[in-house]
Every structure is written in structure tokens, then in C-alpha cells.
C-alpha atoms as a PDB file:
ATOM      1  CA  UNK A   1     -95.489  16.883  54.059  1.00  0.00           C
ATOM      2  CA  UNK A   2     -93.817  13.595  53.082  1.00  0.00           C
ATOM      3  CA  UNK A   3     -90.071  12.941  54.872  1.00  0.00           C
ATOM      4  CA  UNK A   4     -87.293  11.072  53.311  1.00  0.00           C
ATOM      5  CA  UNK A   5     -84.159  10.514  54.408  1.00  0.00           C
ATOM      6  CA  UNK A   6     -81.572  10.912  51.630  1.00  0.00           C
ATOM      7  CA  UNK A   7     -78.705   8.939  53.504  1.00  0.00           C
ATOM      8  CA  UNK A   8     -78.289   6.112  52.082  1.00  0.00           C
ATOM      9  CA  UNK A   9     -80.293   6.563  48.836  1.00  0.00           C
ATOM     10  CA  UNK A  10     -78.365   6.710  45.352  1.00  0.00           C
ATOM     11  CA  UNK A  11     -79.763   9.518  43.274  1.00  0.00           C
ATOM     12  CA  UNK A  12     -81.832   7.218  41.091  1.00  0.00           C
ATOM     13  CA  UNK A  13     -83.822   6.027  44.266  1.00  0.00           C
ATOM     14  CA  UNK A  14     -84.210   9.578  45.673  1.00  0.00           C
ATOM     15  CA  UNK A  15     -85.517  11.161  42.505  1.00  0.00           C
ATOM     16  CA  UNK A  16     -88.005   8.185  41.788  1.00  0.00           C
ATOM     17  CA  UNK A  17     -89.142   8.589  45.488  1.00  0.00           C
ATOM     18  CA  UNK A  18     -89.803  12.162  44.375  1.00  0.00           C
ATOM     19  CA  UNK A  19     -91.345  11.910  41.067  1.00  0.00           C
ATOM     20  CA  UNK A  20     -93.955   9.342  42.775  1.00  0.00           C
ATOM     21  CA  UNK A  21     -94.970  11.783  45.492  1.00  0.00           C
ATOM     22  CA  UNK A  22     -97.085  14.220  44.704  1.00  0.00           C
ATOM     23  CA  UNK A  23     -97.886  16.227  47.936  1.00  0.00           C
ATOM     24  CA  UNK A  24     -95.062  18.742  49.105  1.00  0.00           C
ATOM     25  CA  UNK A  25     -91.731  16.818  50.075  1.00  0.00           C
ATOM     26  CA  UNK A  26     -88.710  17.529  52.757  1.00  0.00           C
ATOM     27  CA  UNK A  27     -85.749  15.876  52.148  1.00  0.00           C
ATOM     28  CA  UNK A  28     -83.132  15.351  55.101  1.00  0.00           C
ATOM     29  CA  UNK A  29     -79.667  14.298  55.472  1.00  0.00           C
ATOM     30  CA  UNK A  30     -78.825  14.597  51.621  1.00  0.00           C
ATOM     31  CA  UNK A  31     -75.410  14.313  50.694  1.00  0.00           C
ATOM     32  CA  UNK A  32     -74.752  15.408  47.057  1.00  0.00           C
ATOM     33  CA  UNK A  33     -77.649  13.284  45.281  1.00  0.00           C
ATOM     34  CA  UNK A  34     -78.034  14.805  41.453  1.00  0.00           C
ATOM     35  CA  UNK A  35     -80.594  15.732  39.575  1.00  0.00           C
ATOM     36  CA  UNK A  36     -82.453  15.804  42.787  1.00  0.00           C
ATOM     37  CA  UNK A  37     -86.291  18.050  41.237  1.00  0.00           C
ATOM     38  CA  UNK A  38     -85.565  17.761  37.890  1.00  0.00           C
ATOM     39  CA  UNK A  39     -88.404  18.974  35.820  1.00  0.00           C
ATOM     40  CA  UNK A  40     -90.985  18.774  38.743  1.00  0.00           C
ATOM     41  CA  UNK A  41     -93.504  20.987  39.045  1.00  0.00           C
ATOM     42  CA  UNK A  42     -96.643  22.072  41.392  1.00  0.00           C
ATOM     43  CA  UNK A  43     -94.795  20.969  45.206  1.00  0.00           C
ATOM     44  CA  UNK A  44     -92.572  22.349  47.197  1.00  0.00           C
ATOM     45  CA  UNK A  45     -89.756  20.225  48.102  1.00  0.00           C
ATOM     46  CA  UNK A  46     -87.270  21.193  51.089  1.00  0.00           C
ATOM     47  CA  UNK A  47     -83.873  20.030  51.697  1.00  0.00           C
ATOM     48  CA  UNK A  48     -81.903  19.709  54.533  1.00  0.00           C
ATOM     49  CA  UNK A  49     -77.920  19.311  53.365  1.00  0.00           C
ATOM     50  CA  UNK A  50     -76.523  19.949  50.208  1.00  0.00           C
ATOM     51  CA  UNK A  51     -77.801  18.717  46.805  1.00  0.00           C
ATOM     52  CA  UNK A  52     -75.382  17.515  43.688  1.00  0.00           C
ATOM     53  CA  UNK A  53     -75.005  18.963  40.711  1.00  0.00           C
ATOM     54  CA  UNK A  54     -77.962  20.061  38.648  1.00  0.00           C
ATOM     55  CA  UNK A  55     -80.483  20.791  41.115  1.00  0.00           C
ATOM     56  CA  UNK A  56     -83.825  21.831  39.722  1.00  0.00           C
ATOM     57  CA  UNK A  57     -83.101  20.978  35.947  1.00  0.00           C
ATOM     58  CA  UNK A  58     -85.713  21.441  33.888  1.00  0.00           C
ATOM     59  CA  UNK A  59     -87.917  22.739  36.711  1.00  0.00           C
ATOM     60  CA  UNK A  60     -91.231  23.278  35.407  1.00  0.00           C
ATOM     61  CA  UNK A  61     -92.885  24.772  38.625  1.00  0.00           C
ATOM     62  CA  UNK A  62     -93.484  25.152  42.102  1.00  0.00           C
ATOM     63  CA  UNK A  63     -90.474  25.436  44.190  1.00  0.00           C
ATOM     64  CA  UNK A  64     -87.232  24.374  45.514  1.00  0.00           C
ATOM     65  CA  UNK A  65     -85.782  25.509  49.289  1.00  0.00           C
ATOM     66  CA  UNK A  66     -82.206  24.539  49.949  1.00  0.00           C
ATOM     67  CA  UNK A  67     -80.894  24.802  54.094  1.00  0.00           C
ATOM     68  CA  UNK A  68     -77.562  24.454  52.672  1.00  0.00           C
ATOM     69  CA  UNK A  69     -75.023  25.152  49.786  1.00  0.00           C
ATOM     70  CA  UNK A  70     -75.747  23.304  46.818  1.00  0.00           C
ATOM     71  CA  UNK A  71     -73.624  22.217  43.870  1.00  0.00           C
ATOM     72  CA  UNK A  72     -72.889  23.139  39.793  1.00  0.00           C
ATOM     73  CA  UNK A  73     -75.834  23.991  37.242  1.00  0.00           C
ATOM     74  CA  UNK A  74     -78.588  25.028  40.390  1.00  0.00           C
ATOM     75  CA  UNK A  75     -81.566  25.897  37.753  1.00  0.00           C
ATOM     76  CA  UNK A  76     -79.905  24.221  34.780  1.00  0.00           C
ATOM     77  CA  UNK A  77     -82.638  25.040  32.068  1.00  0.00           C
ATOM     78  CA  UNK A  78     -85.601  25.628  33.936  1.00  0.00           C
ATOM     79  CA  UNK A  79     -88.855  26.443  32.951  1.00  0.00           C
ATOM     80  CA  UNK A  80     -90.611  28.030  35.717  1.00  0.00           C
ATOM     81  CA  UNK A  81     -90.626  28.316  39.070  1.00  0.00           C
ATOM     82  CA  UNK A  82     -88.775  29.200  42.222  1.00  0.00           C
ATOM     83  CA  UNK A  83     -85.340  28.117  43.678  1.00  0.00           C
ATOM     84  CA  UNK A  84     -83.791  29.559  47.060  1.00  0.00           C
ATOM     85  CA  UNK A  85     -80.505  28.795  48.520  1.00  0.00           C
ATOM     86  CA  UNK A  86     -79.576  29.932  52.051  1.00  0.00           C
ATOM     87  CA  UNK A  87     -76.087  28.894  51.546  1.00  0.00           C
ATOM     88  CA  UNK A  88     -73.530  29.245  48.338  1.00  0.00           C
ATOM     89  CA  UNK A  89     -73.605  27.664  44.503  1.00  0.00           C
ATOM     90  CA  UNK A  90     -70.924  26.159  42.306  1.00  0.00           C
ATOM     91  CA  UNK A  91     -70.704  26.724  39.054  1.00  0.00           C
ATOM     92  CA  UNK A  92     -73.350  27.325  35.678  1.00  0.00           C
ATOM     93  CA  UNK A  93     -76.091  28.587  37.884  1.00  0.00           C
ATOM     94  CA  UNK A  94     -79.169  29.294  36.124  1.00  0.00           C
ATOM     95  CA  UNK A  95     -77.337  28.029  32.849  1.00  0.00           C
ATOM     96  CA  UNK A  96     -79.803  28.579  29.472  1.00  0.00           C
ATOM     97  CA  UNK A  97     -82.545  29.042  32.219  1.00  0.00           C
ATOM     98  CA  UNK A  98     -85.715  30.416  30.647  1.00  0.00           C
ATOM     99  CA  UNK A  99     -87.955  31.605  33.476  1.00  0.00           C
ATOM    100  CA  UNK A 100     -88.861  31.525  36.918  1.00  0.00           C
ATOM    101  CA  UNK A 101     -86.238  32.514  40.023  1.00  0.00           C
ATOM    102  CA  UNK A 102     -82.991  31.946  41.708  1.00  0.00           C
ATOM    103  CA  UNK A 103     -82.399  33.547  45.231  1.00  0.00           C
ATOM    104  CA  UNK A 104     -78.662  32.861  46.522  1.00  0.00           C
ATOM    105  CA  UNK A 105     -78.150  33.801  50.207  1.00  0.00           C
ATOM    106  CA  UNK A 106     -74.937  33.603  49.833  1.00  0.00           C
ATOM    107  CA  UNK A 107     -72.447  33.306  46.492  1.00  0.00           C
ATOM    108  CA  UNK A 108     -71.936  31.681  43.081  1.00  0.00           C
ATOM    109  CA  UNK A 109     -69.073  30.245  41.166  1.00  0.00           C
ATOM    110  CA  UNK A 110     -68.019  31.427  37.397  1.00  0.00           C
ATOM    111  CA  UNK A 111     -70.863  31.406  34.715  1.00  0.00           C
ATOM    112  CA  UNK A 112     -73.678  32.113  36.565  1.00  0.00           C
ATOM    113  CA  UNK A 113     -76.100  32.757  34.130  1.00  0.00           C
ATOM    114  CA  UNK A 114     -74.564  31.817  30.709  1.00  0.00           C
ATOM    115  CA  UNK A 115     -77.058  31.537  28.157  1.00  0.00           C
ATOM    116  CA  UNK A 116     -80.449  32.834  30.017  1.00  0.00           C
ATOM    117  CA  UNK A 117     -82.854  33.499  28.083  1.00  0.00           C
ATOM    118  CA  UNK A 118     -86.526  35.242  27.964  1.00  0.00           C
ATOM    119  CA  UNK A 119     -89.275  34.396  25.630  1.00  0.00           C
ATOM    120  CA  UNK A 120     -92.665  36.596  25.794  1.00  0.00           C
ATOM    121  CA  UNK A 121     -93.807  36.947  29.273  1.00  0.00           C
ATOM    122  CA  UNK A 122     -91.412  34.530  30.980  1.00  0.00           C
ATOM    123  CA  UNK A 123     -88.321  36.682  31.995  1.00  0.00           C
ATOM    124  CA  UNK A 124     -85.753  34.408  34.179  1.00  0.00           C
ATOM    125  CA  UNK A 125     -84.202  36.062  37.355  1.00  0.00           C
ATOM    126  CA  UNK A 126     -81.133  35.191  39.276  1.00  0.00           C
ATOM    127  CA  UNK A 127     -80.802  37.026  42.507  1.00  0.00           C
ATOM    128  CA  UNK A 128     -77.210  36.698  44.361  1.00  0.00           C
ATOM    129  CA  UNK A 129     -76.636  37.948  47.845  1.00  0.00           C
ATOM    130  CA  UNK A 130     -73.019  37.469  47.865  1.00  0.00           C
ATOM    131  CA  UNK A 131     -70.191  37.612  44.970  1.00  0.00           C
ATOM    132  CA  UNK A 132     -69.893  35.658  41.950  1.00  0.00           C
ATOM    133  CA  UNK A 133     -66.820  34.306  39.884  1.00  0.00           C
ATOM    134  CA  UNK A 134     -65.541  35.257  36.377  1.00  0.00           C
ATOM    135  CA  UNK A 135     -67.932  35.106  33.104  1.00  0.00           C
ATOM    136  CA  UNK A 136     -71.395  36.587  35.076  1.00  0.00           C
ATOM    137  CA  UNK A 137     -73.987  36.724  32.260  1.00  0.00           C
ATOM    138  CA  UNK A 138     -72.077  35.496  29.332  1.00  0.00           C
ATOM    139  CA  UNK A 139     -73.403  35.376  26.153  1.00  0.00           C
ATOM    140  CA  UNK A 140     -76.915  36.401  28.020  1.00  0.00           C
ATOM    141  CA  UNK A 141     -79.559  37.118  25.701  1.00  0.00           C
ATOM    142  CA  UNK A 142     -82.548  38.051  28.506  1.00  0.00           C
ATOM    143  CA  UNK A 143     -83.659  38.077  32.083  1.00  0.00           C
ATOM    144  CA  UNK A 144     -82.406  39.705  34.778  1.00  0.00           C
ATOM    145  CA  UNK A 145     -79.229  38.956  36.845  1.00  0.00           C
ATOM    146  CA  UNK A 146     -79.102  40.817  40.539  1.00  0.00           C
ATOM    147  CA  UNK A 147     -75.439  40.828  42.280  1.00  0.00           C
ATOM    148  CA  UNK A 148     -75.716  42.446  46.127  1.00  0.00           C
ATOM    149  CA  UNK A 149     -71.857  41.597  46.835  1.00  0.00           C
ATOM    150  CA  UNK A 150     -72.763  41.234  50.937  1.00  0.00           C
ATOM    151  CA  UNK A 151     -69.400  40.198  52.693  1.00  0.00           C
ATOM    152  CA  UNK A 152     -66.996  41.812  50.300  1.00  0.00           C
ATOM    153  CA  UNK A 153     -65.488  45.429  50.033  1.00  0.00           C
ATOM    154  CA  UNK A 154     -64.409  45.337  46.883  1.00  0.00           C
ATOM    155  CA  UNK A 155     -66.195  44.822  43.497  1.00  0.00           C
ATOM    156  CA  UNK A 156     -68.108  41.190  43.874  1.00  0.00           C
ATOM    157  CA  UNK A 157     -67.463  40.161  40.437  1.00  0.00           C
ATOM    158  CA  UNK A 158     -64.710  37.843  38.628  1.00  0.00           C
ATOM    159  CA  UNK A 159     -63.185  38.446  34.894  1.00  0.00           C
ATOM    160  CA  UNK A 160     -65.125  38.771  31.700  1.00  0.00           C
ATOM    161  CA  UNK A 161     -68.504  39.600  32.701  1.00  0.00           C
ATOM    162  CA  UNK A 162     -71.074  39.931  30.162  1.00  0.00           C
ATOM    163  CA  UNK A 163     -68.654  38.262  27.324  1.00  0.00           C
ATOM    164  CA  UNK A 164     -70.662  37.952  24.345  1.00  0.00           C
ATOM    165  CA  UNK A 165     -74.091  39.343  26.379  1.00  0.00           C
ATOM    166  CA  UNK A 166     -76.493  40.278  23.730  1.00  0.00           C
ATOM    167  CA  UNK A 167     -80.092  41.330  25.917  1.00  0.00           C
ATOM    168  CA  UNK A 168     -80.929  40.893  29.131  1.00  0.00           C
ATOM    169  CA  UNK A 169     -79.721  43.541  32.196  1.00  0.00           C
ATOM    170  CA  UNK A 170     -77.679  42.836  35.073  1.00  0.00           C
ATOM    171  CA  UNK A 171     -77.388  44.680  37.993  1.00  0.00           C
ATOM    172  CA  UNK A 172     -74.147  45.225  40.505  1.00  0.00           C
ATOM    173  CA  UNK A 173     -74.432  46.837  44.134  1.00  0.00           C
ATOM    174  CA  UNK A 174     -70.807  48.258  44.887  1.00  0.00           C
ATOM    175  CA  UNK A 175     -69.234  51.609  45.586  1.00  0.00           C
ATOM    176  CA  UNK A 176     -66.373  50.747  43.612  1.00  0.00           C
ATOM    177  CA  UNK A 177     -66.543  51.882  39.741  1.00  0.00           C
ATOM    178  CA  UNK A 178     -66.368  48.814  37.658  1.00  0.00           C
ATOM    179  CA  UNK A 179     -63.907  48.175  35.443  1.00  0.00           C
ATOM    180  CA  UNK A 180     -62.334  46.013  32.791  1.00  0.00           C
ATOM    181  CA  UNK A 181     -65.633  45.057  31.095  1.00  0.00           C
ATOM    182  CA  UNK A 182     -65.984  43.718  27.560  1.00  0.00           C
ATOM    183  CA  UNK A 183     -66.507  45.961  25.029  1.00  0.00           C
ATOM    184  CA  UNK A 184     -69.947  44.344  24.284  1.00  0.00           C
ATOM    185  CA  UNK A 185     -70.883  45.811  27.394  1.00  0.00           C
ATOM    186  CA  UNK A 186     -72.435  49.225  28.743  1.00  0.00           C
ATOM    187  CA  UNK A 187     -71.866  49.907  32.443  1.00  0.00           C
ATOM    188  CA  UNK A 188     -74.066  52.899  33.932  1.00  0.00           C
ATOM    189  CA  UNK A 189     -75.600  54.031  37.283  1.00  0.00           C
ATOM    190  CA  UNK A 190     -78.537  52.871  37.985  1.00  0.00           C
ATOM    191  CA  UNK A 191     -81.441  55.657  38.030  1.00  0.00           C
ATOM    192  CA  UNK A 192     -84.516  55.609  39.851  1.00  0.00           C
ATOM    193  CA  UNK A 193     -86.619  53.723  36.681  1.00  0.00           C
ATOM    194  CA  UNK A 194     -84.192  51.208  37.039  1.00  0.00           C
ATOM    195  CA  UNK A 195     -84.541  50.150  39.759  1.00  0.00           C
ATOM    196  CA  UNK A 196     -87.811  50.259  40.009  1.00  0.00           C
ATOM    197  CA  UNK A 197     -87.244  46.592  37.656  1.00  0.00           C
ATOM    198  CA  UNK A 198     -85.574  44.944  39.948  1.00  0.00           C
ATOM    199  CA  UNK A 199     -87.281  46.082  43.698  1.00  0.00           C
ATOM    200  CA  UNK A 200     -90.037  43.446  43.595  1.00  0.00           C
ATOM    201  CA  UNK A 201     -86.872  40.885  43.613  1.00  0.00           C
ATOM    202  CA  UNK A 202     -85.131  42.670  46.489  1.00  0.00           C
ATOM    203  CA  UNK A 203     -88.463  42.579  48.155  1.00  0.00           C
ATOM    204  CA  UNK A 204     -88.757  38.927  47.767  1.00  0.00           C
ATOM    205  CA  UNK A 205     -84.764  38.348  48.618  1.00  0.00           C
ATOM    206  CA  UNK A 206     -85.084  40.416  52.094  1.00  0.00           C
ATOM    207  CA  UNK A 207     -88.524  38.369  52.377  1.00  0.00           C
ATOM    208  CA  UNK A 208     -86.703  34.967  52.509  1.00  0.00           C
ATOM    209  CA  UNK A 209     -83.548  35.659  53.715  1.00  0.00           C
ATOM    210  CA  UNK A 210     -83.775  38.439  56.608  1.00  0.00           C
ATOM    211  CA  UNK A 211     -82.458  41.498  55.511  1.00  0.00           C
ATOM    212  CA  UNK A 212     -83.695  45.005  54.926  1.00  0.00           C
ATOM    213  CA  UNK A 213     -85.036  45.638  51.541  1.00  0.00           C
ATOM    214  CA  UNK A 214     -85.424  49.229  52.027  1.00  0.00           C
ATOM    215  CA  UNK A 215     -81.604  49.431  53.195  1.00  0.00           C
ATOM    216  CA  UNK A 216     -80.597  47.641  49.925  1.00  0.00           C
ATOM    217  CA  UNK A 217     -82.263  49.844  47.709  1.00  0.00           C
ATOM    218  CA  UNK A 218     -80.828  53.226  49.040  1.00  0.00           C
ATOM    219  CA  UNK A 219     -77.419  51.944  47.730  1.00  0.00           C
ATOM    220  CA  UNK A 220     -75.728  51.904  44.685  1.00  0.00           C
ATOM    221  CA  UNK A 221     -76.216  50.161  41.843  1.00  0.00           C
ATOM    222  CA  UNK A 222     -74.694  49.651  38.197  1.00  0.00           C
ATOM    223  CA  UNK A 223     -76.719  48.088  35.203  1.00  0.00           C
ATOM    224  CA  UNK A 224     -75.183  46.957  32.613  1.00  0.00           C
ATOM    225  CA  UNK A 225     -76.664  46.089  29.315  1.00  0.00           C
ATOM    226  CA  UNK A 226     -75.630  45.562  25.493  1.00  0.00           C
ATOM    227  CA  UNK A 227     -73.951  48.136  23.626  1.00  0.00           C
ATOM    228  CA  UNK A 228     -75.619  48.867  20.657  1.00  0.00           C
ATOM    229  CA  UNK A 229     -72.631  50.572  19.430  1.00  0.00           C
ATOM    230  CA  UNK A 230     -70.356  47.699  19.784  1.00  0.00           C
ATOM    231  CA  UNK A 231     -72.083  44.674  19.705  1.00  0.00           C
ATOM    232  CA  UNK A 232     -71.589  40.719  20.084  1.00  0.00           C
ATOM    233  CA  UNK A 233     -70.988  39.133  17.089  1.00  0.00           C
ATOM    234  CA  UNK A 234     -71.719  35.191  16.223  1.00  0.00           C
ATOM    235  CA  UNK A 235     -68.550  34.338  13.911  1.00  0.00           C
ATOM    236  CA  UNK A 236     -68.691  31.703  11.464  1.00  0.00           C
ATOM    237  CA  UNK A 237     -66.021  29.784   9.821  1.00  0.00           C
ATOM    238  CA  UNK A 238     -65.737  30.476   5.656  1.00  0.00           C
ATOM    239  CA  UNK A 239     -65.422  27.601   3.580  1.00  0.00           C
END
């Protein structure tokens, strides 16, 4: 595995360093470099600190391990696959992402998850561990969006979720009964079938970060998904 020190690179000479390596990488001492992965594919790069905004954009493959928070637009468009966090997000995570993963130990800002996508067999999925802020999901059209809410007591979601969500699911773990959702959006307990979508991705979550998958999946969940009987909308203007 090749080692670079990120300390006193600019992003330009970090991600050139990286696009001309082509075995598995670990960066150290990084200090908000952008676009740090963007569009790689078939390594595994490791980074010690916390990476600027859009981390992973455009991945097209292999995979991305963060010892650290990390900054806006995590995932921003990506392809394929895998991205995992052991600390907190900003912002946009996963924005218009179109496969592949996201595992957050820990939480994520507002609009995580705006615009995913799925196309055939590629079905994007954003795991959280924590809470995440206001407009979760919106205008979602496919994937799958996981919210544990560890380290809160009360509902681990912001305002608007699922505004204009057309397809895709997400699911909430809470005991509290959600509340205040658009009208765009149906809100039920999760049954067994259910979750039976979403337990290879709790498997995976408890796999990297140290918790008990079996423990998480004995609780409660909500899924929420478009309602047919009220859906979103595209307006247009009339001329």
C-alpha cells in the first residue's frame, strides 16, 4: 500500500498523486483536500483526517474508508462502489448518486440523498448510523436510504423529508411515531418482508463499524415510500 502525506499538498497535487497510483493508497494527515477519489475505481484508498467537500465524486469502483468526519456531497454522483465513514458528513450526501454504498458511523447534514437514483440492477444505498438534518430523500426517485438514529431519543430526522420523493424506500429506526411528513409520502411499520431488503446492509454496517446486527434488527422500523394516492408532481410554467 502506497503512503502519502496530505499535509502540505493542495488538492490538485493530492488527487494527481492518486490518479497515477494504481495499487491501493492510504492517505495521512489530510486536512480538507477536495475532490480527493473522484471517479476512481478498482483500489482502495484510506484516509486518515478529514477529506473536503465532494469526496468520492463520480466514484466508479472499489472503495473509499474515511478514519474521520468528512465534508459536503460524500458520494456526489457516484457510479459504483463503496464509501465508509467512521465519523459524521456535511451536507448533499450521496447527492444524484446512482449505485454502490454509503456507510455513516455517525450522522449527516440536510439533503442526504436528494436526487438518488436506480437504473436496472444498480440500486444506490445510503446507510446512516446516527441522525440526519431536514430534506432526507428529497425528490428521491430510487435506492435505498437506512436512518439507525444511535445517540438520539427522539425522532433522528430534520423537516421535509421525502419532499417531492417519487421511488425509492427509506427506512427510520425510532420508537417515536413520525410525524409532519409531506403529503407525497407514506409512512408505515416495517413488516418482516421489509426488512428482509435492507438486513444484508445492517449486516455489512455492524460488519464495519462494531455493533450488533442482530440487536438492530429486533427494533423498530418505519418505511416510507411514495404515495400513489397523492403523488409528486413536476410543475411547469404556461406560456
Amino acid at each position: 500500500m502506497k503512503q502519502i502525506s496530505a499535509q502540505n499538498l493542495d488538492f490538485k497535487e493530492l488527487n494527481q498523486m492518486v490518479r497515477a497510483t494504481s495499487e491501493d493508497i492510504c492517505i495521512t494527515e489530510c486536512y480538507g483536500q477536495r475532490f480527493i477519489g473522484s471517479a476512481m475505481n478498482g483500489k482502495t484508498l484510506t484516509i486518515n483526517g478529514t477529506p473536503g467537500n465532494a469526496l468520492g465524486a463520480y466514484l466508479d469502483g472499489g472503495t473509499i474508508e474515511v478514519n474521520g468526519n468528512a465534508q459536503d456531497a460524500v458520494g456526489d454522483t457516484m457510479n459504483d462502489g463503496k464509501i465508509i465513514v467512521h465519523g459524521n458528513t456535511g451536507d448533499a450526501l450521496g447527492y444524484a448518486m446512482r449505485g454502490g454504498s454509503i456507510f455513516v458511523k455517525g450522522d449527516s447534514g440536510y439533503r442526504t440523498g436528494i436526487h438518488m437514483k436506480e437504473y436496472k440492477d444498480r440500486k444506490p444505498a445510503i446507510i446512516i448510523g446516527g441522525k440526519v438534518g431536514s430534506f432526507l430523500g428529497e425528490y428521491l426517485a430510487g435506492g435505498i436510504i437506512v436512518v439507525l438514529g444511535f445517540g438520539t431519543d427522539e425522532i433522528p430526522l430534520g423537516n421535509f423529508t421525502g419532499t417531492g420523493m417519487h421511488g425509492g424506500k427509506i427506512f427510520i429506526r425510532t420508537n417515536k411515531d413520525l410525524a409532519n411528513l409531506p403529503a407525497q409520502v407514506l409512512a408505515e411499520l416495517c413488516s418482516a418482508d421489509d426488512l428482509k431488503e435492507i438486513e444484508p446492509y445492517i449486516a455489512e454496517f455492524a460488519k464495519h463499524f462494531g455493533v450488533d446486527a442482530g440487536s438492530i434488527m429486533k427494533d423498530r422500523f418505519y418505511i416510507l415510500k411514495p404515495n400513489a394516492k397523492n403523488p409528486y408532481k413536476q410543475l411547469y410554467t404556461a406560456y
